[in-house]
PDB file of N, CA and C in Angstrom:
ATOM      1  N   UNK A   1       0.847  -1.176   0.000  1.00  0.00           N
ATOM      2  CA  UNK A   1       0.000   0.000   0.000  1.00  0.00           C
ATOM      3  C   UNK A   1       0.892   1.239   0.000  1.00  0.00           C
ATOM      4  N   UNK A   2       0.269   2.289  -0.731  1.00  0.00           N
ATOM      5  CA  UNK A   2       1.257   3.489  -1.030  1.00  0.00           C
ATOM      6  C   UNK A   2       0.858   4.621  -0.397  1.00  0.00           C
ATOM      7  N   UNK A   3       0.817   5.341   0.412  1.00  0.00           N
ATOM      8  CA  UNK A   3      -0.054   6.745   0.910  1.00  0.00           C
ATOM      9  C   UNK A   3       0.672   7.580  -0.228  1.00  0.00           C
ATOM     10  N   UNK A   4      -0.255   8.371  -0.417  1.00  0.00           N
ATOM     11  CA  UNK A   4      -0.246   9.304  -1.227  1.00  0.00           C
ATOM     12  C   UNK A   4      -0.187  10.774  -0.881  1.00  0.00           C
ATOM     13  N   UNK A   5      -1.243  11.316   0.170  1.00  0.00           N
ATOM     14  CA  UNK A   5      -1.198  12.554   0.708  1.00  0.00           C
ATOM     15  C   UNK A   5      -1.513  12.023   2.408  1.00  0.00           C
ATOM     16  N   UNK A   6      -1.013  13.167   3.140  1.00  0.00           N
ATOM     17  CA  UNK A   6      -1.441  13.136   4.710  1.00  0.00           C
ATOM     18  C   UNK A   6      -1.503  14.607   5.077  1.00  0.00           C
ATOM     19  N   UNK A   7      -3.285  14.523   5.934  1.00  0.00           N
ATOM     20  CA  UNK A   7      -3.544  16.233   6.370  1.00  0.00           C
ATOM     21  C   UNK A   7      -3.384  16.017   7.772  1.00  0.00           C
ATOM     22  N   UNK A   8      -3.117  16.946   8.606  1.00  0.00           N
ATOM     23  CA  UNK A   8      -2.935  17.099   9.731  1.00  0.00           C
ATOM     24  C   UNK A   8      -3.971  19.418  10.263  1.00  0.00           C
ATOM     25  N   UNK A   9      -4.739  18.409  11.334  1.00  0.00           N
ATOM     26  CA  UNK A   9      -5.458  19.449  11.795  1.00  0.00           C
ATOM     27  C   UNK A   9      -4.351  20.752  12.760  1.00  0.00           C
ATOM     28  N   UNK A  10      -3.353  20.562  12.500  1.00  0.00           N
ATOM     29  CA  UNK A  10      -2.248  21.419  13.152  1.00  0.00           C
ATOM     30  C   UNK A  10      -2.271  21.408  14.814  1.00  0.00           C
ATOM     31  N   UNK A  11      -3.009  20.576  15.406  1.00  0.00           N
ATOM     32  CA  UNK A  11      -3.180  20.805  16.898  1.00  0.00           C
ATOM     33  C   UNK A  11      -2.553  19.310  17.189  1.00  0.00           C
ATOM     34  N   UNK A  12      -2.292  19.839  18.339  1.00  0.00           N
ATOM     35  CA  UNK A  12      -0.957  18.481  19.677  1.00  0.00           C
ATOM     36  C   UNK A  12      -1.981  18.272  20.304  1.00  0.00           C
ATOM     37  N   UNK A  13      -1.760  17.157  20.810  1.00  0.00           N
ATOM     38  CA  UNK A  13      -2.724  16.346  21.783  1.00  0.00           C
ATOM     39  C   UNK A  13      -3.580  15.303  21.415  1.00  0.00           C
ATOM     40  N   UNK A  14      -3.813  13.776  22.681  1.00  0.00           N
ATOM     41  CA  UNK A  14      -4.948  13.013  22.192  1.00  0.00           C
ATOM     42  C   UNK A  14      -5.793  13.581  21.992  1.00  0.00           C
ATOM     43  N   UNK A  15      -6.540  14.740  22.425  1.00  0.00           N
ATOM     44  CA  UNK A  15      -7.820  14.765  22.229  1.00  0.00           C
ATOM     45  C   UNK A  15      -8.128  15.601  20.852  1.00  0.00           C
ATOM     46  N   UNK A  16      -7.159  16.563  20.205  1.00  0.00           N
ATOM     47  CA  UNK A  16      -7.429  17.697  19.933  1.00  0.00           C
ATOM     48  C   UNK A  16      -6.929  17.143  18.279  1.00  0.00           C
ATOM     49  N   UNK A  17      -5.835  16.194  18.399  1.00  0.00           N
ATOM     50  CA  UNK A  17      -5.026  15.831  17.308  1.00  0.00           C
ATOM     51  C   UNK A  17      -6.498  15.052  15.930  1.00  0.00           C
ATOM     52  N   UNK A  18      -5.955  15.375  15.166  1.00  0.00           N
ATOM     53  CA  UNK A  18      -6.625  14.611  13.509  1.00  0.00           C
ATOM     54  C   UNK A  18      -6.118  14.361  12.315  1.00  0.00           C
ATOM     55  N   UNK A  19      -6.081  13.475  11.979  1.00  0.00           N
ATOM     56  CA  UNK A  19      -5.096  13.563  10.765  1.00  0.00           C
ATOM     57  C   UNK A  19      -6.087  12.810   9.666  1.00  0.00           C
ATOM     58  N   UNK A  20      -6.149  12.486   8.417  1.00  0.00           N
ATOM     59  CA  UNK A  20      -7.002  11.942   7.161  1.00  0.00           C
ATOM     60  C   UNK A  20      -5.541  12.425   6.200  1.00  0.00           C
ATOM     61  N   UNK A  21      -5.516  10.454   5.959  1.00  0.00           N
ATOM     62  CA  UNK A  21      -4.268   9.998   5.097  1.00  0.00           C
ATOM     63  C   UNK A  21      -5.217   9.090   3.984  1.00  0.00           C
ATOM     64  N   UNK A  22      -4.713   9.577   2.701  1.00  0.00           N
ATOM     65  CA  UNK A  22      -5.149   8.816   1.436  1.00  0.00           C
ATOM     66  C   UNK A  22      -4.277   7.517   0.636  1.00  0.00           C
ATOM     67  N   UNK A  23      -4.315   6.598   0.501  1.00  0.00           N
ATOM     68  CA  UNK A  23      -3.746   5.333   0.253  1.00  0.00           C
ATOM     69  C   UNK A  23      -3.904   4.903  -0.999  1.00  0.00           C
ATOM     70  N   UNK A  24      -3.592   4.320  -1.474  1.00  0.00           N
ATOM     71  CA  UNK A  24      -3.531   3.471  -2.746  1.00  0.00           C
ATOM     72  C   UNK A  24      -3.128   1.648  -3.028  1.00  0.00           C
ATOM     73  N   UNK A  25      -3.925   1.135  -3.404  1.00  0.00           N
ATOM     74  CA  UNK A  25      -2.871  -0.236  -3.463  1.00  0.00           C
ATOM     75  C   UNK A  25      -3.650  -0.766  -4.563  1.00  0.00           C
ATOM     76  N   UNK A  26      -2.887  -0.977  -5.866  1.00  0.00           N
ATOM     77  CA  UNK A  26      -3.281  -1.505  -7.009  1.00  0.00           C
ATOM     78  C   UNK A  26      -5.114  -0.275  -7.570  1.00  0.00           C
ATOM     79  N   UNK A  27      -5.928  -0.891  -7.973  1.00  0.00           N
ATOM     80  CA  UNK A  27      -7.013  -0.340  -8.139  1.00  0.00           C
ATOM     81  C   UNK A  27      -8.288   0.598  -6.964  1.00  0.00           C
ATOM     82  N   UNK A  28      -7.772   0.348  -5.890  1.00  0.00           N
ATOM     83  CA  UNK A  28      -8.012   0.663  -4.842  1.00  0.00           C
ATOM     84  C   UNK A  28      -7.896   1.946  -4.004  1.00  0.00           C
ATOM     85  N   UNK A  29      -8.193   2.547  -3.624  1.00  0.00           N
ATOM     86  CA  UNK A  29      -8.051   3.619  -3.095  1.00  0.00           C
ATOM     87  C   UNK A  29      -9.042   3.707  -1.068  1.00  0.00           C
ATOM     88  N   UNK A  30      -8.279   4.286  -0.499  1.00  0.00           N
ATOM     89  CA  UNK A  30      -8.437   4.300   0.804  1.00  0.00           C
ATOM     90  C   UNK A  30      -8.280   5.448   1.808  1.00  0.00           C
ATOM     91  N   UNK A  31      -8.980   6.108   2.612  1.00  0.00           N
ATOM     92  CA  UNK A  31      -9.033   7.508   3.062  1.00  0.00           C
ATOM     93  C   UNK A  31      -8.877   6.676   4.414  1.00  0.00           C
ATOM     94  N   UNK A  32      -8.565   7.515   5.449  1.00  0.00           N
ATOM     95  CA  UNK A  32      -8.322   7.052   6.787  1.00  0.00           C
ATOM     96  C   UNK A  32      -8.555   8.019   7.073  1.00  0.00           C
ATOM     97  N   UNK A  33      -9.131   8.177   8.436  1.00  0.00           N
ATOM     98  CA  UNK A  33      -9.826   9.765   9.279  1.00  0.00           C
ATOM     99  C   UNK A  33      -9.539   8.836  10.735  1.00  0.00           C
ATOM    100  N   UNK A  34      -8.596   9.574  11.298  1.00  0.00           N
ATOM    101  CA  UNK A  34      -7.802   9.178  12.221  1.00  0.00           C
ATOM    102  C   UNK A  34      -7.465  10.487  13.409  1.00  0.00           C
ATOM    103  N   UNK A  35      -8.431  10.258  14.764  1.00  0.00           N
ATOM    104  CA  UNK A  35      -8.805  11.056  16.114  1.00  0.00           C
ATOM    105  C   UNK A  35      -7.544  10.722  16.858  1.00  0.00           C
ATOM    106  N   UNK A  36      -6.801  11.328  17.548  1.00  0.00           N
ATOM    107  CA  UNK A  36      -6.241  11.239  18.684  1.00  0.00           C
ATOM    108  C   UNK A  36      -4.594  10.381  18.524  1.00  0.00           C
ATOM    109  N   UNK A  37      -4.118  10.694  17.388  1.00  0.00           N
ATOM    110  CA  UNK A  37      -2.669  10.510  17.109  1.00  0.00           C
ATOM    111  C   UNK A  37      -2.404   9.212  17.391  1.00  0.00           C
ATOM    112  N   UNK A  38      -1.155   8.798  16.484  1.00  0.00           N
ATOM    113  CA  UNK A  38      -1.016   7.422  16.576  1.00  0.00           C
ATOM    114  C   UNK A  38      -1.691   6.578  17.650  1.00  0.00           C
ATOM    115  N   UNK A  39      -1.978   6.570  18.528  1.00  0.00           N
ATOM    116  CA  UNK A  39      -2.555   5.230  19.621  1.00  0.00           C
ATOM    117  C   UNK A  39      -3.773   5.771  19.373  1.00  0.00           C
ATOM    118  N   UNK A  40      -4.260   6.862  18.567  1.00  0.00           N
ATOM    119  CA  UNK A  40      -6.042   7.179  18.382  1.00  0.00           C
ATOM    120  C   UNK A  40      -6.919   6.146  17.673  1.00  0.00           C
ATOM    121  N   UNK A  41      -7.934   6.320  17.484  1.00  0.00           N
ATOM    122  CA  UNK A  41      -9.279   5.375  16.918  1.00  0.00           C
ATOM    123  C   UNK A  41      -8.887   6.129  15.171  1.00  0.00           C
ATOM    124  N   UNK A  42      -9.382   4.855  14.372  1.00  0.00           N
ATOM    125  CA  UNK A  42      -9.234   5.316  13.285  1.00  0.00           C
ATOM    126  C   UNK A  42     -10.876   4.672  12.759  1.00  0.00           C
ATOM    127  N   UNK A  43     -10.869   5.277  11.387  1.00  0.00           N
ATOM    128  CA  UNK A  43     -12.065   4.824  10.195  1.00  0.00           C
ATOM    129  C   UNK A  43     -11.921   4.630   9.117  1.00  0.00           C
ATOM    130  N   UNK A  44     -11.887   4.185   8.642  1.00  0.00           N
ATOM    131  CA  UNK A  44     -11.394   3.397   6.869  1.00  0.00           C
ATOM    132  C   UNK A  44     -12.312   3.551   5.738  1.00  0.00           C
ATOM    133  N   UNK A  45     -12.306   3.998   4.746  1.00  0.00           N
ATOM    134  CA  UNK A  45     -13.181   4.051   3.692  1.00  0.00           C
ATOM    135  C   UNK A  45     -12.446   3.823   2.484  1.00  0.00           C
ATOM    136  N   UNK A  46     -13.330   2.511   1.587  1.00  0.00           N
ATOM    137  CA  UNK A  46     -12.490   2.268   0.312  1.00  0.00           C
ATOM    138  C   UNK A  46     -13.312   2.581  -0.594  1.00  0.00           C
ATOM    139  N   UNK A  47     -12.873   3.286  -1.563  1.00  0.00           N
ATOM    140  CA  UNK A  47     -13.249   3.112  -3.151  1.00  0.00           C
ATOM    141  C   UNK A  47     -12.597   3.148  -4.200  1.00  0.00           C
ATOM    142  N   UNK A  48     -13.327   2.802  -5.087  1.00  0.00           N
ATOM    143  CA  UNK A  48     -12.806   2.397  -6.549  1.00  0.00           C
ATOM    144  C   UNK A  48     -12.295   3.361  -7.263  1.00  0.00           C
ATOM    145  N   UNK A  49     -12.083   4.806  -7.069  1.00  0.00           N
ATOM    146  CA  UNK A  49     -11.278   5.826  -7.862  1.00  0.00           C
ATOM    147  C   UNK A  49     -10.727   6.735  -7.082  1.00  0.00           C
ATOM    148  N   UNK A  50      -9.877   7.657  -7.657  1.00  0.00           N
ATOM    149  CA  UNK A  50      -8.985   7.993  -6.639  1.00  0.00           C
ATOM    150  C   UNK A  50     -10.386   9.459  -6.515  1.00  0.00           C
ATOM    151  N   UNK A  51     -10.965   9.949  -7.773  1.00  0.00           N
ATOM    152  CA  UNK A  51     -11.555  11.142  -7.828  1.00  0.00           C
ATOM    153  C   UNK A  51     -12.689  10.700  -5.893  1.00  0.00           C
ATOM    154  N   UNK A  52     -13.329   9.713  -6.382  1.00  0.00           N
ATOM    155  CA  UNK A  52     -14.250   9.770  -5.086  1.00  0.00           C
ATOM    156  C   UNK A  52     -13.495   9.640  -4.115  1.00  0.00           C
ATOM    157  N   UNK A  53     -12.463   9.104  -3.694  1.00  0.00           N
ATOM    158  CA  UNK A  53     -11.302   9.194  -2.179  1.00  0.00           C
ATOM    159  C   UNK A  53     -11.298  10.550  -2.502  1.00  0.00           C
ATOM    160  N   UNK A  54     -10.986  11.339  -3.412  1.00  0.00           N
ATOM    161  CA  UNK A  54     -10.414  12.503  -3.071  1.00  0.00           C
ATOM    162  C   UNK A  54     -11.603  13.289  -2.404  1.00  0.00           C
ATOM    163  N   UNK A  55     -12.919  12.813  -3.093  1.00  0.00           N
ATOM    164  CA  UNK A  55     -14.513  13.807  -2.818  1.00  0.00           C
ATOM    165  C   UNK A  55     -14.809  13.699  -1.335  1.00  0.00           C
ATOM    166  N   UNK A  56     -14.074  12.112  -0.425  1.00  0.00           N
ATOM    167  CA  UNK A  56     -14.305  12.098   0.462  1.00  0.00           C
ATOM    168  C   UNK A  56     -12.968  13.020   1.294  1.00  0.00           C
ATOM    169  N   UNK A  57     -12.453  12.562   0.949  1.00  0.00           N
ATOM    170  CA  UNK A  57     -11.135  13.557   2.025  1.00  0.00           C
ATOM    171  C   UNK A  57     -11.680  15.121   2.070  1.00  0.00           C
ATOM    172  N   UNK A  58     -12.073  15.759   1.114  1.00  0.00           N
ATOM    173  CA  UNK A  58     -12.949  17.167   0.841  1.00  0.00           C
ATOM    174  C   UNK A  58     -13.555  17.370   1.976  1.00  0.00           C
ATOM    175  N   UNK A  59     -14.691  16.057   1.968  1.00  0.00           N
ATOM    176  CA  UNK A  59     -15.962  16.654   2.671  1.00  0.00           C
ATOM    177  C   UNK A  59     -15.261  16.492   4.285  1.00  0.00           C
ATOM    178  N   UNK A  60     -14.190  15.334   4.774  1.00  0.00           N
ATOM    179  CA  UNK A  60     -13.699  15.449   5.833  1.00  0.00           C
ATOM    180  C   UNK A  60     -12.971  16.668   6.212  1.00  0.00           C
ATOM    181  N   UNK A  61     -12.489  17.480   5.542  1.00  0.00           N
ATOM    182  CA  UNK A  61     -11.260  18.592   5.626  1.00  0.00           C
ATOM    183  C   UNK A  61     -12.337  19.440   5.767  1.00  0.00           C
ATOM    184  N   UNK A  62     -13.741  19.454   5.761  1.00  0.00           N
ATOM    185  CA  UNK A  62     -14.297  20.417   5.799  1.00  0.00           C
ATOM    186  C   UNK A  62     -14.638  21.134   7.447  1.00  0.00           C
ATOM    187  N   UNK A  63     -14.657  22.328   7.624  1.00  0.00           N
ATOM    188  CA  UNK A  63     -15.144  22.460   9.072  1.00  0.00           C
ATOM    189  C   UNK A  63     -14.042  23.269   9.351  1.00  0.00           C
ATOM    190  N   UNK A  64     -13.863  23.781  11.096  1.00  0.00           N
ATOM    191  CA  UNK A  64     -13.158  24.821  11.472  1.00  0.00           C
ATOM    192  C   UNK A  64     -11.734  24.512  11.671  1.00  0.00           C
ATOM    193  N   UNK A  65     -11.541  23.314  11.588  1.00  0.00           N
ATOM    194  CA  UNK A  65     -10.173  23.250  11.711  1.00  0.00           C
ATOM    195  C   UNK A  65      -9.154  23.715  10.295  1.00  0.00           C
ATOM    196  N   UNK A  66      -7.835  24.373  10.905  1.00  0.00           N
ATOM    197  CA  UNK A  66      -6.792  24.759   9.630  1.00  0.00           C
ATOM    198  C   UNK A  66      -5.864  23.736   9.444  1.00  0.00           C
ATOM    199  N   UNK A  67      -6.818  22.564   8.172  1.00  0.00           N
ATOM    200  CA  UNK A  67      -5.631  21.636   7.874  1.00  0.00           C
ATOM    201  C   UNK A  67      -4.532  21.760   7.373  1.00  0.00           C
ATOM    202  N   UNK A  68      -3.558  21.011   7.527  1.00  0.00           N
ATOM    203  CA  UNK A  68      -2.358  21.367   6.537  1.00  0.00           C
ATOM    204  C   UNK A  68      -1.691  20.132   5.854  1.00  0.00           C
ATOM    205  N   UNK A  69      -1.750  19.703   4.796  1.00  0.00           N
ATOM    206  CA  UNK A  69      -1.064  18.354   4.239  1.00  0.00           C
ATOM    207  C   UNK A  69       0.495  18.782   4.372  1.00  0.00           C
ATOM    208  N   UNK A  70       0.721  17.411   4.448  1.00  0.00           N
ATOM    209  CA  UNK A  70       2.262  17.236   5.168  1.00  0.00           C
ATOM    210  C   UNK A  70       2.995  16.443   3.883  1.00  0.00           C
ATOM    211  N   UNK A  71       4.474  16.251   4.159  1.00  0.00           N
ATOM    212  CA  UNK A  71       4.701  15.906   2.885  1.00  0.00           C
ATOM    213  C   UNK A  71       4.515  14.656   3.505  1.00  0.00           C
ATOM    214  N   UNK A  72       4.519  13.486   2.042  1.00  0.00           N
ATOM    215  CA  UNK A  72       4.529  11.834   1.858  1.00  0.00           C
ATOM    216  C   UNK A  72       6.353  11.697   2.308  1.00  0.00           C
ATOM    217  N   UNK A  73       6.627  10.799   2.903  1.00  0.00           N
ATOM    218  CA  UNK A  73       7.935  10.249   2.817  1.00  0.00           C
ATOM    219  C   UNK A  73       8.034   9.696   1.666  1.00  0.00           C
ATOM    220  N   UNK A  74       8.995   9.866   0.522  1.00  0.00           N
ATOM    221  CA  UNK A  74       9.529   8.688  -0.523  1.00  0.00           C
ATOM    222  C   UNK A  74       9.653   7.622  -0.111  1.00  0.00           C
ATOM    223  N   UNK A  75       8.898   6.356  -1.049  1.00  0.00           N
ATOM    224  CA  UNK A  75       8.882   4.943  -0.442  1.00  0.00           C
ATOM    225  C   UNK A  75      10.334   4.466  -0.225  1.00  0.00           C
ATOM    226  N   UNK A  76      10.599   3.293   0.089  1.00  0.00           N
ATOM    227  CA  UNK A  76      12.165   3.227   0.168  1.00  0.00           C
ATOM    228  C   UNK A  76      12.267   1.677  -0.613  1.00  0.00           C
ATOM    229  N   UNK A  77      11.674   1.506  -1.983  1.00  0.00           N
ATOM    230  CA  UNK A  77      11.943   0.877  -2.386  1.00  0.00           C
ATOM    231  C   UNK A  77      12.755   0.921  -3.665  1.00  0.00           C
TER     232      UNK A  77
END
C-alpha cells in the first residue's frame, strides 16, 4: 500500500489531534480519518477511484479546523 497525501489538523494532543491519510494499493483507493494521534481510533473508507477518495477527504477537511497536508515520505523501495 502506497499513501499518497497526509492532512494534519495542526493541533498536539490526544484529544485535539486529527489527521485523514489517502492510500492506494493496485485499483483501490483508501481515506483514513484518524482522532487522537497514533494510539487514536481510526475509520477506513475504500473506493474504486482515486476522484471519489479525493470527494471524500474534501468533505472530511471540511469544518473549522486549519488543515495542513504534510509531505509523503519517498517509499524506500
Amino acid at each position: 500500500m502506497e499513501q499518497r497525501k497526509h492532512w494534519w489538523n495542526g493541533k498536539w494532543g490526544r484529544i485535539a489531534r486529527k489527521d485523514v491519510y489517502l492510500r492506494t494499493n493496485g485499483d483501490q483507493w483508501y481515506v483514513e480519518q484518524r482522532a487522537g494521534g497514533s494510539d487514536g481510533s481510526s475509520h477506513f473508507f475504500e473506493y474504486d477511484s482515486e476522484d471519489t477518495a479525493l470527494d471524500m477527504v474534501r468533505s472530511l477537511l471540511a469544518g473549522p479546523d486549519e488543515w495542513r497536508e504534510l509531505s509523503v515520505r519517498p517509499s524506500s523501495r
